[in-house]
C-alpha atoms as a PDB file:
ATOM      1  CA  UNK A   1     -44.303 -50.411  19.407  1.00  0.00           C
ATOM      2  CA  UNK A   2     -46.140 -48.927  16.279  1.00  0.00           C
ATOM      3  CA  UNK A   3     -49.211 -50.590  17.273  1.00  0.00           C
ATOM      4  CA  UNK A   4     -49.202 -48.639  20.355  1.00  0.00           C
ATOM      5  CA  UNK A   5     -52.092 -45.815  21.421  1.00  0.00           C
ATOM      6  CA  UNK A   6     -49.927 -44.264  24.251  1.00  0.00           C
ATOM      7  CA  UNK A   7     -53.334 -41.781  24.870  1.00  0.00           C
ATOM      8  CA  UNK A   8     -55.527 -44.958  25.611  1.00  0.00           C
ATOM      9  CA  UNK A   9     -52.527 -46.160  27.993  1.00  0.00           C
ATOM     10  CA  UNK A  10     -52.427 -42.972  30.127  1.00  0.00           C
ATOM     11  CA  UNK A  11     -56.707 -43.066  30.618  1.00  0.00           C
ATOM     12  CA  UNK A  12     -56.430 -45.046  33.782  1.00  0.00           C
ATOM     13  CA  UNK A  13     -55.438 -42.167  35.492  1.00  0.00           C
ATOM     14  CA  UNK A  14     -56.257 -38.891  33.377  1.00  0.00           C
ATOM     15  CA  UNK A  15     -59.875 -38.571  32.072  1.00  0.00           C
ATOM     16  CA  UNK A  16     -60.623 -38.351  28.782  1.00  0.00           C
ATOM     17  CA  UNK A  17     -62.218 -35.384  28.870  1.00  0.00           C
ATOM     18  CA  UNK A  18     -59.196 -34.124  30.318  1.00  0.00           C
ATOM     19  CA  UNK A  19     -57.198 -34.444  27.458  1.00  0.00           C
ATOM     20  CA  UNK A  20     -60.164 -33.516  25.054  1.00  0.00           C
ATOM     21  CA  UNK A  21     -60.219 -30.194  26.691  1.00  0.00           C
ATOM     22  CA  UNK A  22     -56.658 -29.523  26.797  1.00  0.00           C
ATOM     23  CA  UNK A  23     -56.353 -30.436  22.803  1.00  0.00           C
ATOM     24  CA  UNK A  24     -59.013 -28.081  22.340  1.00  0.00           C
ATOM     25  CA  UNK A  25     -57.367 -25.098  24.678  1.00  0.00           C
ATOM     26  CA  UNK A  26     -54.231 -25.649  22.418  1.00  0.00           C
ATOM     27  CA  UNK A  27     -56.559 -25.418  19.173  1.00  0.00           C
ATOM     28  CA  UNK A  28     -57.772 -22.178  20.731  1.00  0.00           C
ATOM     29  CA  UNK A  29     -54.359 -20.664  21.618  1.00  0.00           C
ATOM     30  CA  UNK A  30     -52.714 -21.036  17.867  1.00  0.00           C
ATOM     31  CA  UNK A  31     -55.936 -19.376  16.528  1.00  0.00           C
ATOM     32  CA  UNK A  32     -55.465 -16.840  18.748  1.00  0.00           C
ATOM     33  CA  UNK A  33     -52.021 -16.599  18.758  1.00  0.00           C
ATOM     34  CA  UNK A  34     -52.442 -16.106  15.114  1.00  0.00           C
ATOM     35  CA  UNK A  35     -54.622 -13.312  14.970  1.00  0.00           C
ATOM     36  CA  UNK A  36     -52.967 -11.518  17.449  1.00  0.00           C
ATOM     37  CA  UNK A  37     -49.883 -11.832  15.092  1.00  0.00           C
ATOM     38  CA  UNK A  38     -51.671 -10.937  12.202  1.00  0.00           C
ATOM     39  CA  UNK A  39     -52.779  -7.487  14.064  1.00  0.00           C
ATOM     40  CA  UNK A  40     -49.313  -7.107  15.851  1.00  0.00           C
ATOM     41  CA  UNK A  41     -47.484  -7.278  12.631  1.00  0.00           C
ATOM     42  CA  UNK A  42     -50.036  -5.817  10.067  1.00  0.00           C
ATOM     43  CA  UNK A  43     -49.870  -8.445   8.133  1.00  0.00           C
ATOM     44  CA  UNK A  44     -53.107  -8.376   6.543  1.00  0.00           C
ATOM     45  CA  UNK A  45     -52.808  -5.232   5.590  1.00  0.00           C
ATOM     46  CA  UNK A  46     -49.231  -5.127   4.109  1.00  0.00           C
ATOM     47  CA  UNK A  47     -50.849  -8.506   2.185  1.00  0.00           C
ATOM     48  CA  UNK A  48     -53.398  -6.252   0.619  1.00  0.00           C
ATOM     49  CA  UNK A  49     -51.682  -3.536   0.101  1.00  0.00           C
ATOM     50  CA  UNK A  50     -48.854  -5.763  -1.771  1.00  0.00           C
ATOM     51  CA  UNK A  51     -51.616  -7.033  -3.729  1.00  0.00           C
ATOM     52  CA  UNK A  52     -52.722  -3.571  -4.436  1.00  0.00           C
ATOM     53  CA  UNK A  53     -49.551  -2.455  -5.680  1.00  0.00           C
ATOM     54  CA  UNK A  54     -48.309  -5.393  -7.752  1.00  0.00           C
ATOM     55  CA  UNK A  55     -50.749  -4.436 -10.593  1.00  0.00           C
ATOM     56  CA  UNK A  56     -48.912  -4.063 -13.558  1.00  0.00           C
ATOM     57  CA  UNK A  57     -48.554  -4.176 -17.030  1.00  0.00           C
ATOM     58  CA  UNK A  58     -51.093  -7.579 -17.860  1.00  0.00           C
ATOM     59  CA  UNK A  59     -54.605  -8.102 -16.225  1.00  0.00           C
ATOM     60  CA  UNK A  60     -54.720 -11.569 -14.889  1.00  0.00           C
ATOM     61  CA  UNK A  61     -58.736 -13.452 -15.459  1.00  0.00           C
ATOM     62  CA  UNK A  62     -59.985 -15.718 -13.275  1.00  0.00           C
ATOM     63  CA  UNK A  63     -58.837 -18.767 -15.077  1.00  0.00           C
ATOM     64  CA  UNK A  64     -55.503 -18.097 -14.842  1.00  0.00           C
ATOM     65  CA  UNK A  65     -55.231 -17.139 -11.161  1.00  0.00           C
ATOM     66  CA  UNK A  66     -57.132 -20.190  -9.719  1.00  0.00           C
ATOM     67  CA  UNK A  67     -53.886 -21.790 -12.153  1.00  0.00           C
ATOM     68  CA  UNK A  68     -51.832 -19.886 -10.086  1.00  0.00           C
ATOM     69  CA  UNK A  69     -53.286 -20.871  -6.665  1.00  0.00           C
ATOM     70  CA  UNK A  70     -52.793 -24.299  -7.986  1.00  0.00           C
ATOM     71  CA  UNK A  71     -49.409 -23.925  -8.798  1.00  0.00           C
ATOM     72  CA  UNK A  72     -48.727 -22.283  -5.281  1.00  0.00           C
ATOM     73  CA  UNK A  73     -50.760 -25.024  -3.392  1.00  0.00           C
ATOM     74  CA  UNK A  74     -48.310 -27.585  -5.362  1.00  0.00           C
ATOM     75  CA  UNK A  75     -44.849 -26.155  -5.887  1.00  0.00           C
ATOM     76  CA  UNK A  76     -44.318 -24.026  -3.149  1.00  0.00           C
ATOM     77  CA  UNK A  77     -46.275 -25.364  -0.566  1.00  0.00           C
ATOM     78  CA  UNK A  78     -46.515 -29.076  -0.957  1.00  0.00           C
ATOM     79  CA  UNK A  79     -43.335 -29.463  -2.367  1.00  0.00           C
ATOM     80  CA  UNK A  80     -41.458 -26.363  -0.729  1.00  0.00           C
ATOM     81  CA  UNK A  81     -40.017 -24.768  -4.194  1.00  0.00           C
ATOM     82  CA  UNK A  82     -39.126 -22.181  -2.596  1.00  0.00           C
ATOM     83  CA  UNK A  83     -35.770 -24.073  -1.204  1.00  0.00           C
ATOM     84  CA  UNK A  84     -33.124 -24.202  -4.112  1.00  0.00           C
ATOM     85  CA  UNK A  85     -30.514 -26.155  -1.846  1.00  0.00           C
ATOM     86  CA  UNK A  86     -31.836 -29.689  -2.096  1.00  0.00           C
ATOM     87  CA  UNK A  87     -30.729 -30.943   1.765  1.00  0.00           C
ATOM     88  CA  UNK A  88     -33.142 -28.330   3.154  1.00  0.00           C
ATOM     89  CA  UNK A  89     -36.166 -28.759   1.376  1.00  0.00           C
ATOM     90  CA  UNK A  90     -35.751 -32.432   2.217  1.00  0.00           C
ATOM     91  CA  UNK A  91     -35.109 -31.172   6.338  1.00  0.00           C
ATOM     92  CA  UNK A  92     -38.502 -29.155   5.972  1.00  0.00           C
ATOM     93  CA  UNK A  93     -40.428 -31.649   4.303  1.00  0.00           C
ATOM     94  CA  UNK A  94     -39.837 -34.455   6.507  1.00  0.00           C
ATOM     95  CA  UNK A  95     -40.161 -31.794   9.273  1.00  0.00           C
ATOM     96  CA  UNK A  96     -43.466 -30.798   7.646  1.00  0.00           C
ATOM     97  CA  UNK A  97     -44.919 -33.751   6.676  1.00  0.00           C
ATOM     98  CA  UNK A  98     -43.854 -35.919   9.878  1.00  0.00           C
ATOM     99  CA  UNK A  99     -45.664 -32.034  12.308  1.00  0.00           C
ATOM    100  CA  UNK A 100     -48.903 -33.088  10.059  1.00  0.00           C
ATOM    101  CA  UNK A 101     -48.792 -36.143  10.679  1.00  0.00           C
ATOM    102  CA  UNK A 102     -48.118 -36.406  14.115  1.00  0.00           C
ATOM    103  CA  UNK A 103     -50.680 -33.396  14.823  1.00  0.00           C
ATOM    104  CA  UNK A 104     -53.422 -35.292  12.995  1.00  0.00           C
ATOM    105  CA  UNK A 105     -53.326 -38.308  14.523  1.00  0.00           C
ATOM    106  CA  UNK A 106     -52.983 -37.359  18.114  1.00  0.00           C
ATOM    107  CA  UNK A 107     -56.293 -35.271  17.665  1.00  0.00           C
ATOM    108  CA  UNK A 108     -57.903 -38.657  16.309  1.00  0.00           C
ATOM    109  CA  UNK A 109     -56.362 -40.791  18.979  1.00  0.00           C
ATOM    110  CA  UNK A 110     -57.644 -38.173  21.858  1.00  0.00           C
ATOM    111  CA  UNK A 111     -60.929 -37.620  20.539  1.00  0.00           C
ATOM    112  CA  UNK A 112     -61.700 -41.471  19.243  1.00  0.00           C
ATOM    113  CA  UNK A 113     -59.331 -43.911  20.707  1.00  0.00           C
ATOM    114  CA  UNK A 114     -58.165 -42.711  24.468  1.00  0.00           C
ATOM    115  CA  UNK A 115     -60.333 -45.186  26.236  1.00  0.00           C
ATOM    116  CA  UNK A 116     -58.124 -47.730  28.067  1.00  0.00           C
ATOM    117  CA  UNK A 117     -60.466 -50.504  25.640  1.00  0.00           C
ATOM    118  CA  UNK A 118     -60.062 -48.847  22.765  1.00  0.00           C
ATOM    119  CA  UNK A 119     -58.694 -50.224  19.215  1.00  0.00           C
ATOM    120  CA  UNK A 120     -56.472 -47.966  17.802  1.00  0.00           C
ATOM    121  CA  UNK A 121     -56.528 -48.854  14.075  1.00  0.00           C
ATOM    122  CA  UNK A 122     -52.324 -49.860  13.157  1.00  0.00           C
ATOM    123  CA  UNK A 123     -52.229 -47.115  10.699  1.00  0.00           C
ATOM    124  CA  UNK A 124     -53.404 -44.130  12.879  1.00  0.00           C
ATOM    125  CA  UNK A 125     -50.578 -45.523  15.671  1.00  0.00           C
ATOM    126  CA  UNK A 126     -48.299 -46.402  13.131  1.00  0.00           C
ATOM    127  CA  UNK A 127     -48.635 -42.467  11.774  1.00  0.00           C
ATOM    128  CA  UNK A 128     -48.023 -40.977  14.781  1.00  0.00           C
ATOM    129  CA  UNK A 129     -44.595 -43.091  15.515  1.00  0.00           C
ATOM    130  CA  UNK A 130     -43.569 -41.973  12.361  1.00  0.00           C
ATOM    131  CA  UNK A 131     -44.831 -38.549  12.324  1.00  0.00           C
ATOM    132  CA  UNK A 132     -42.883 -37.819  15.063  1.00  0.00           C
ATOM    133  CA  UNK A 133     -39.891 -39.808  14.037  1.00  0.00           C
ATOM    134  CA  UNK A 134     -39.686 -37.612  10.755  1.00  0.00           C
ATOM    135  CA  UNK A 135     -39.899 -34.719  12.923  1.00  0.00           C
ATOM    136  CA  UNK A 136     -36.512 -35.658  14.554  1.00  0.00           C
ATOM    137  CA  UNK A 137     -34.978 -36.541  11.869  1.00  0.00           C
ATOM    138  CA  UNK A 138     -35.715 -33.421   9.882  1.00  0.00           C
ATOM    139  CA  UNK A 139     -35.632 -30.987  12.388  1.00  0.00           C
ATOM    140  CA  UNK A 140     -32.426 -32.198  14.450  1.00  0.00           C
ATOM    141  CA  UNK A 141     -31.058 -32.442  11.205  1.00  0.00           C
ATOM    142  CA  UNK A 142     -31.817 -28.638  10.258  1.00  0.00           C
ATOM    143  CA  UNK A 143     -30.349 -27.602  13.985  1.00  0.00           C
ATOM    144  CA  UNK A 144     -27.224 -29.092  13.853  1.00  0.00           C
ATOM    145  CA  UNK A 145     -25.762 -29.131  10.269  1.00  0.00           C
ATOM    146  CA  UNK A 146     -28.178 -27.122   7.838  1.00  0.00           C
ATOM    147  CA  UNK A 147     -28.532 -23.829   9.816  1.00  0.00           C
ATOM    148  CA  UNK A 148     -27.427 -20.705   7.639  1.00  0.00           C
ATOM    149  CA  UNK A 149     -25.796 -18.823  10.447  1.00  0.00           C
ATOM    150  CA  UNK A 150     -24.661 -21.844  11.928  1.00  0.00           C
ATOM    151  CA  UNK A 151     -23.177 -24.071   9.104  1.00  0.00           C
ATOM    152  CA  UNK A 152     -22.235 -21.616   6.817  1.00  0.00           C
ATOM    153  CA  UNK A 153     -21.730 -18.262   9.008  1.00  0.00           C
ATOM    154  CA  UNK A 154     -19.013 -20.237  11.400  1.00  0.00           C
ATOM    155  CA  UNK A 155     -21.641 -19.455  14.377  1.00  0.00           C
ATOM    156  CA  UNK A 156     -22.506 -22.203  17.152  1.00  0.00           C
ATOM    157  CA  UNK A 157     -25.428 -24.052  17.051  1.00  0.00           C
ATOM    158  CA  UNK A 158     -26.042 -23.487  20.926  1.00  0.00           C
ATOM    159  CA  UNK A 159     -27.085 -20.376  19.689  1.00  0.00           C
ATOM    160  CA  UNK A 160     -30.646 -19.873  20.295  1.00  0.00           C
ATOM    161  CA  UNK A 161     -32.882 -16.629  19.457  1.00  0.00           C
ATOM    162  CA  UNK A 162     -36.773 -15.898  19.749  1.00  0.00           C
ATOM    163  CA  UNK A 163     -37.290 -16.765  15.712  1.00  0.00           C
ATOM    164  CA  UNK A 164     -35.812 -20.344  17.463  1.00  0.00           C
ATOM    165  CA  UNK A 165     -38.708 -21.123  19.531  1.00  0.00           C
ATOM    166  CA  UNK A 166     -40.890 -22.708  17.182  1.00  0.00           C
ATOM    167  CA  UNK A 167     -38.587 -24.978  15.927  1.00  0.00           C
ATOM    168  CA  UNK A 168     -36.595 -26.338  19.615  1.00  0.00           C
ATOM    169  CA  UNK A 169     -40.307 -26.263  21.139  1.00  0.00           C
ATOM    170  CA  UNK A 170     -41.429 -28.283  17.961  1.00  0.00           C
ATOM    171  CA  UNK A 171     -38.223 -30.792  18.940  1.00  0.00           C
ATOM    172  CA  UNK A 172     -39.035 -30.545  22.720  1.00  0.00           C
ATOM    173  CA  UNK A 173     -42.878 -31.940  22.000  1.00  0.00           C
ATOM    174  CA  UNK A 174     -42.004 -35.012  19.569  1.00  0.00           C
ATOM    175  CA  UNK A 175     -38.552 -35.804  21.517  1.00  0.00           C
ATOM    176  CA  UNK A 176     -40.505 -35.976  24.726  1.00  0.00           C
ATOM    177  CA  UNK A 177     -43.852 -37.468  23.603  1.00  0.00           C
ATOM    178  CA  UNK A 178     -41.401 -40.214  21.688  1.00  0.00           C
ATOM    179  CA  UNK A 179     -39.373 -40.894  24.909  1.00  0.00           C
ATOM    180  CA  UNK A 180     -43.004 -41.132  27.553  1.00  0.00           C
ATOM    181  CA  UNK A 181     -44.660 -43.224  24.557  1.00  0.00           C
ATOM    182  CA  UNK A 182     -41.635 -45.698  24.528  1.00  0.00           C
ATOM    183  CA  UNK A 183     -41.326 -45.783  28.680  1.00  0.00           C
ATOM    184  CA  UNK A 184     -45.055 -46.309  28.746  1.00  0.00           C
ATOM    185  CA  UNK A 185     -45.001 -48.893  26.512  1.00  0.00           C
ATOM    186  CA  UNK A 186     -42.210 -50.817  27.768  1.00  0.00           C
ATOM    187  CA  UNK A 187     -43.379 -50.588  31.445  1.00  0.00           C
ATOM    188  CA  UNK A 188     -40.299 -48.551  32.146  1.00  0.00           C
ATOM    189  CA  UNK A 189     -40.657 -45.915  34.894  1.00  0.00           C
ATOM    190  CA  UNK A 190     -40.307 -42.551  34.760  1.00  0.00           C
ATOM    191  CA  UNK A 191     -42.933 -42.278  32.029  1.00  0.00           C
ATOM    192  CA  UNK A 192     -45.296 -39.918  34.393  1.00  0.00           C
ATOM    193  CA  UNK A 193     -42.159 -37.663  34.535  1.00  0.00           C
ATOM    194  CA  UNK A 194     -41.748 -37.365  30.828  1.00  0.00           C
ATOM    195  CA  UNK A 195     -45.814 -36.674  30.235  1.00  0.00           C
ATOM    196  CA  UNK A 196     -45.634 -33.905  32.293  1.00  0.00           C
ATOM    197  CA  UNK A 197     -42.588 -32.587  30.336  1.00  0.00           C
ATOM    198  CA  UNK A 198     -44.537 -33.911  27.050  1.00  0.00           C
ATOM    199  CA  UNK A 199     -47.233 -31.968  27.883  1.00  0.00           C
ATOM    200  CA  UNK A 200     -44.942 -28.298  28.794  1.00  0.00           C
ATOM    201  CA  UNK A 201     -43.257 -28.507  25.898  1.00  0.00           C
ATOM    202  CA  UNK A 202     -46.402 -28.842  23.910  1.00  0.00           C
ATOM    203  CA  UNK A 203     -47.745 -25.969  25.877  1.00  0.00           C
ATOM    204  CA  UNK A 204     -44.768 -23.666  24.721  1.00  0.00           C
ATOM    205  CA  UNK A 205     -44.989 -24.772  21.085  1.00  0.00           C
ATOM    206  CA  UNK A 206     -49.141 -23.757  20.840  1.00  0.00           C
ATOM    207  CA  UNK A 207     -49.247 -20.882  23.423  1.00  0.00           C
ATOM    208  CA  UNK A 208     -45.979 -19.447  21.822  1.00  0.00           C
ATOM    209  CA  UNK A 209     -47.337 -18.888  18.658  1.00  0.00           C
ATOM    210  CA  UNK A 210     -46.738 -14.819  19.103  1.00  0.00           C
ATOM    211  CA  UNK A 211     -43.138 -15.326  20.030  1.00  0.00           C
ATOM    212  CA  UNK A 212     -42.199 -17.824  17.381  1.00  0.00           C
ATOM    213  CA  UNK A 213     -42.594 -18.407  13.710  1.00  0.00           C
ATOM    214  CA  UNK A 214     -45.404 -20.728  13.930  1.00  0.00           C
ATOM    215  CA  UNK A 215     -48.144 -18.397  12.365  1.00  0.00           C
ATOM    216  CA  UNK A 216     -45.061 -18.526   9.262  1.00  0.00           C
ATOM    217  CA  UNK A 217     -46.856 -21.584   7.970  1.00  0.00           C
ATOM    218  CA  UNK A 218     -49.886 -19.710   7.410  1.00  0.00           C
ATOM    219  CA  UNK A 219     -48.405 -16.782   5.937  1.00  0.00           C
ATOM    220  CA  UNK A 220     -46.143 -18.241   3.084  1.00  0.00           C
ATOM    221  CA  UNK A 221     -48.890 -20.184   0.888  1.00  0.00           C
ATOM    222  CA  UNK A 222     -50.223 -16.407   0.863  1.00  0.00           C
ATOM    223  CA  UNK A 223     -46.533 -14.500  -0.071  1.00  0.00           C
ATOM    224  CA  UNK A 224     -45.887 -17.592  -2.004  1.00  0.00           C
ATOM    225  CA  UNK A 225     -49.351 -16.928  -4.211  1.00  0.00           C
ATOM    226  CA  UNK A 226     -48.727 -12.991  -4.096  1.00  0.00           C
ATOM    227  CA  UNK A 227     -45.424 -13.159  -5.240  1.00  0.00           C
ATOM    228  CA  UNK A 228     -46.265 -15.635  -8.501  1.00  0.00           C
ATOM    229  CA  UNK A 229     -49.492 -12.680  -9.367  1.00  0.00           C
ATOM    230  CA  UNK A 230     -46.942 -10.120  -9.492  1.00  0.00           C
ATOM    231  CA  UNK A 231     -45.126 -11.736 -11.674  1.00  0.00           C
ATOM    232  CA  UNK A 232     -47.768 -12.246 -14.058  1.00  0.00           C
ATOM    233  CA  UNK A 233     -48.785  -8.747 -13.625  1.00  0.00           C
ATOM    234  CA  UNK A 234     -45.436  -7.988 -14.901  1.00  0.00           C
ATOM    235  CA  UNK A 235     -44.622  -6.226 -12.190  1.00  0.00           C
ATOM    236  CA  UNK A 236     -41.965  -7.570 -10.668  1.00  0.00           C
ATOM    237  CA  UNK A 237     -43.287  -6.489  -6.655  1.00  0.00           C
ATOM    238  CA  UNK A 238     -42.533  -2.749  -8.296  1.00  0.00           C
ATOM    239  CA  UNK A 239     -38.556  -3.714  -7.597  1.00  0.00           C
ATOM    240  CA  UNK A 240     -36.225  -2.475 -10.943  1.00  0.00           C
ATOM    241  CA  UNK A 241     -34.883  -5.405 -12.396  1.00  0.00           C
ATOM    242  CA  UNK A 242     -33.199  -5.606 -15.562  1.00  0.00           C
ATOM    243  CA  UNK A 243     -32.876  -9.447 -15.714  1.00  0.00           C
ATOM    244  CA  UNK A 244     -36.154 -10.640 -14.801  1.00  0.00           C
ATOM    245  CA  UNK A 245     -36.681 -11.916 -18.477  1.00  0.00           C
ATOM    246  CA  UNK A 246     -34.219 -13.918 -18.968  1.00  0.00           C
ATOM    247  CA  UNK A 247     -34.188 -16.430 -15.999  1.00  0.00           C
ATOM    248  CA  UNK A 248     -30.437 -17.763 -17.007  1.00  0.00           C
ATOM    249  CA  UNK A 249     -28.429 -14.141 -17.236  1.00  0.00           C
ATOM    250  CA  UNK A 250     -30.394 -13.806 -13.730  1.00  0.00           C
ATOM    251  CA  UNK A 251     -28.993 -17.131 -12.674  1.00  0.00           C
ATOM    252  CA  UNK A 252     -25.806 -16.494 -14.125  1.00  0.00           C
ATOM    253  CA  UNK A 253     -25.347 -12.919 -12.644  1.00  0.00           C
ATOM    254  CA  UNK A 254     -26.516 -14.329  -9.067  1.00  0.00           C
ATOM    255  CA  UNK A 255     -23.570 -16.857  -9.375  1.00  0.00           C
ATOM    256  CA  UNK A 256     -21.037 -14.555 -10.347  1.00  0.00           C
ATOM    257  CA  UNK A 257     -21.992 -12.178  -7.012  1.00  0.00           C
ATOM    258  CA  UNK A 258     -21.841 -15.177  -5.024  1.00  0.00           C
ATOM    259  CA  UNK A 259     -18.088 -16.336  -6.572  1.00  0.00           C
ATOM    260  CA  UNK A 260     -16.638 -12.925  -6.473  1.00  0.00           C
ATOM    261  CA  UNK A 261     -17.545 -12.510  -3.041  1.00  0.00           C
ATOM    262  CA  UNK A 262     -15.045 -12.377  -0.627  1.00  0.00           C
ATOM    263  CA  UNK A 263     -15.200 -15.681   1.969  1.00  0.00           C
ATOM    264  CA  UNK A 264     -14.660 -13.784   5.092  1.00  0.00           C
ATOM    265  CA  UNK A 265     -17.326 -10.918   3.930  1.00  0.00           C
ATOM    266  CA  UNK A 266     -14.894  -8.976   5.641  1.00  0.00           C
ATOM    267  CA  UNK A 267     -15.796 -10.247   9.653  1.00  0.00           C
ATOM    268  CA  UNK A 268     -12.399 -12.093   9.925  1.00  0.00           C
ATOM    269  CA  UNK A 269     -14.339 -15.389   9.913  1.00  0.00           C
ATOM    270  CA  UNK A 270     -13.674 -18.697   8.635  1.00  0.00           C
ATOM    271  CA  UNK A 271     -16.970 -19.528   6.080  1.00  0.00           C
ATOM    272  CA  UNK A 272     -17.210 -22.226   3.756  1.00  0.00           C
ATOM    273  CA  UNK A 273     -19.091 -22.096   0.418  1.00  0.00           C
ATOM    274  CA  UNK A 274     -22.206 -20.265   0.599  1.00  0.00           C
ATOM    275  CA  UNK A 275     -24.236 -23.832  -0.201  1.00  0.00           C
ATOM    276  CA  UNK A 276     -27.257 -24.005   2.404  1.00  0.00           C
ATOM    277  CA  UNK A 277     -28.954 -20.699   1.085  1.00  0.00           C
END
């Protein structure tokens, strides 16, 4: 089943150039998709003007920010720092790392392996498989039992809004590209049936980029770096902050907010321990 290119098994009836073009239309849409987000939000120029204002008490050289951008690039981007609870970092790595995966490797299976004679090297298949397995496992995991207003805000997790799209349409591509891959595979019909679904919900996912967060992923490494300047600056983002010294009477102070708080936060509501934020 790992070994399996289910691109070069679907060539005998679309072209490769078919599915060459379409990669590349879907390529085109998130860069577009992007930018238009970037001008329909501002966010280049709140970015800039962030940057402009978080100037503060200590001039920062050159040396120490390309030590910041490292720090960034590692911490909060690679490893996701910026998740204290430890069950959903681990949902948006293996969420993260399987999208990358999977993403990667069906570009190099279109583009070098979708002939019907083709030899899909085992690791580039094997990838893929797993790429989208992680998906599933991290983000079905997220939906159903890490979900802030689900979990811990006594909501349903039917409940589906716009800032949802990226995520179910994210589901929607690997669940469906897992299930035709597996029918195709196995010689099992219905597999047509569950390309053409494959390839809608893929659709959604890169043409929905304005809708959803998917231009997010691009924007944090950016706050992320932003965020650590101002803090060298001294700054502090210009917020007043009496406890931004002394990391453990912040800590401290944080947990006493969070035990004196009432459990209901007065909504008549059943919550449990704030623990996913």
């Amino acid at each position: 089943m790992f070994a399996s290119n289910p691109f070069a098994g679907i060539s005998a009836s679309i072209p490769q150039a078919a599915m060459q073009i379409y990669v590349l239309v879907m390529i085109a849409l998130v860069v577009a998709g992007t930018l238009f987000d970037i001008v329909h939000k501002g966010s280049a120029r709140y970015f800039f003007a962030q940057w402009q204002r978080s100037k503060g008490q200590k001039d920062i050289g050159g040396g120490e920010l390309v030590s910041l951008a490292v720090k960034t690039g590692v911490v909060d981007v690679l490893a996701s720092g910026e998740f204290c609870n430890p069950r959903r970092r681990l949902a948006h790595l293996l969420t993260m790392y399987g999208f990358l995966m999977y993403l990667a490797t069906t570009v190099i299976m279109v583009f070098g392996y979708s002939q019907a004679d083709a030899a899909t090297p085992l690791a580039v298949t094997a990838l893929w498989w797993i790429g989208a397995l992680m998906v599933c496992v991290g983000g079905y995991w997220f939906w159903f039992f890490i979900r802030v207003d689900v979990a811990a805000e006594g909501g349903s997790p039917w409940r589906v809004m716009r800032a949802d799209l990226f995520v179910l349409s994210l589901l929607a591509s690997t669940t469906l590209g897992l299930i035709w891959a597996v029918l195709q595979t196995t010689g099992i019909a219905g597999s047509g049936l569950f390309f053409v679904l494959y390839l809608v919900a893929s659709t959604v996912l890169f043409a929905g980029v304005p809708w959803s967060k998917f231009a997010h992923m691009f924007f944090k490494p950016a706050a992320a770096f932003e965020k650590r300047v101002s803090a060298a600056h001294g700054s502090a983002n210009n917020l007043p902050t009496q406890t931004r010294d002394d990391p453990e009477q912040q800590k401290r102070h944080s947990m006493e907010l969070l035990r004196d708080a009432p459990m209901n936060m007065g909504l008549g509501i059943k919550r449990e321990a704030p623990r996913h934020y």
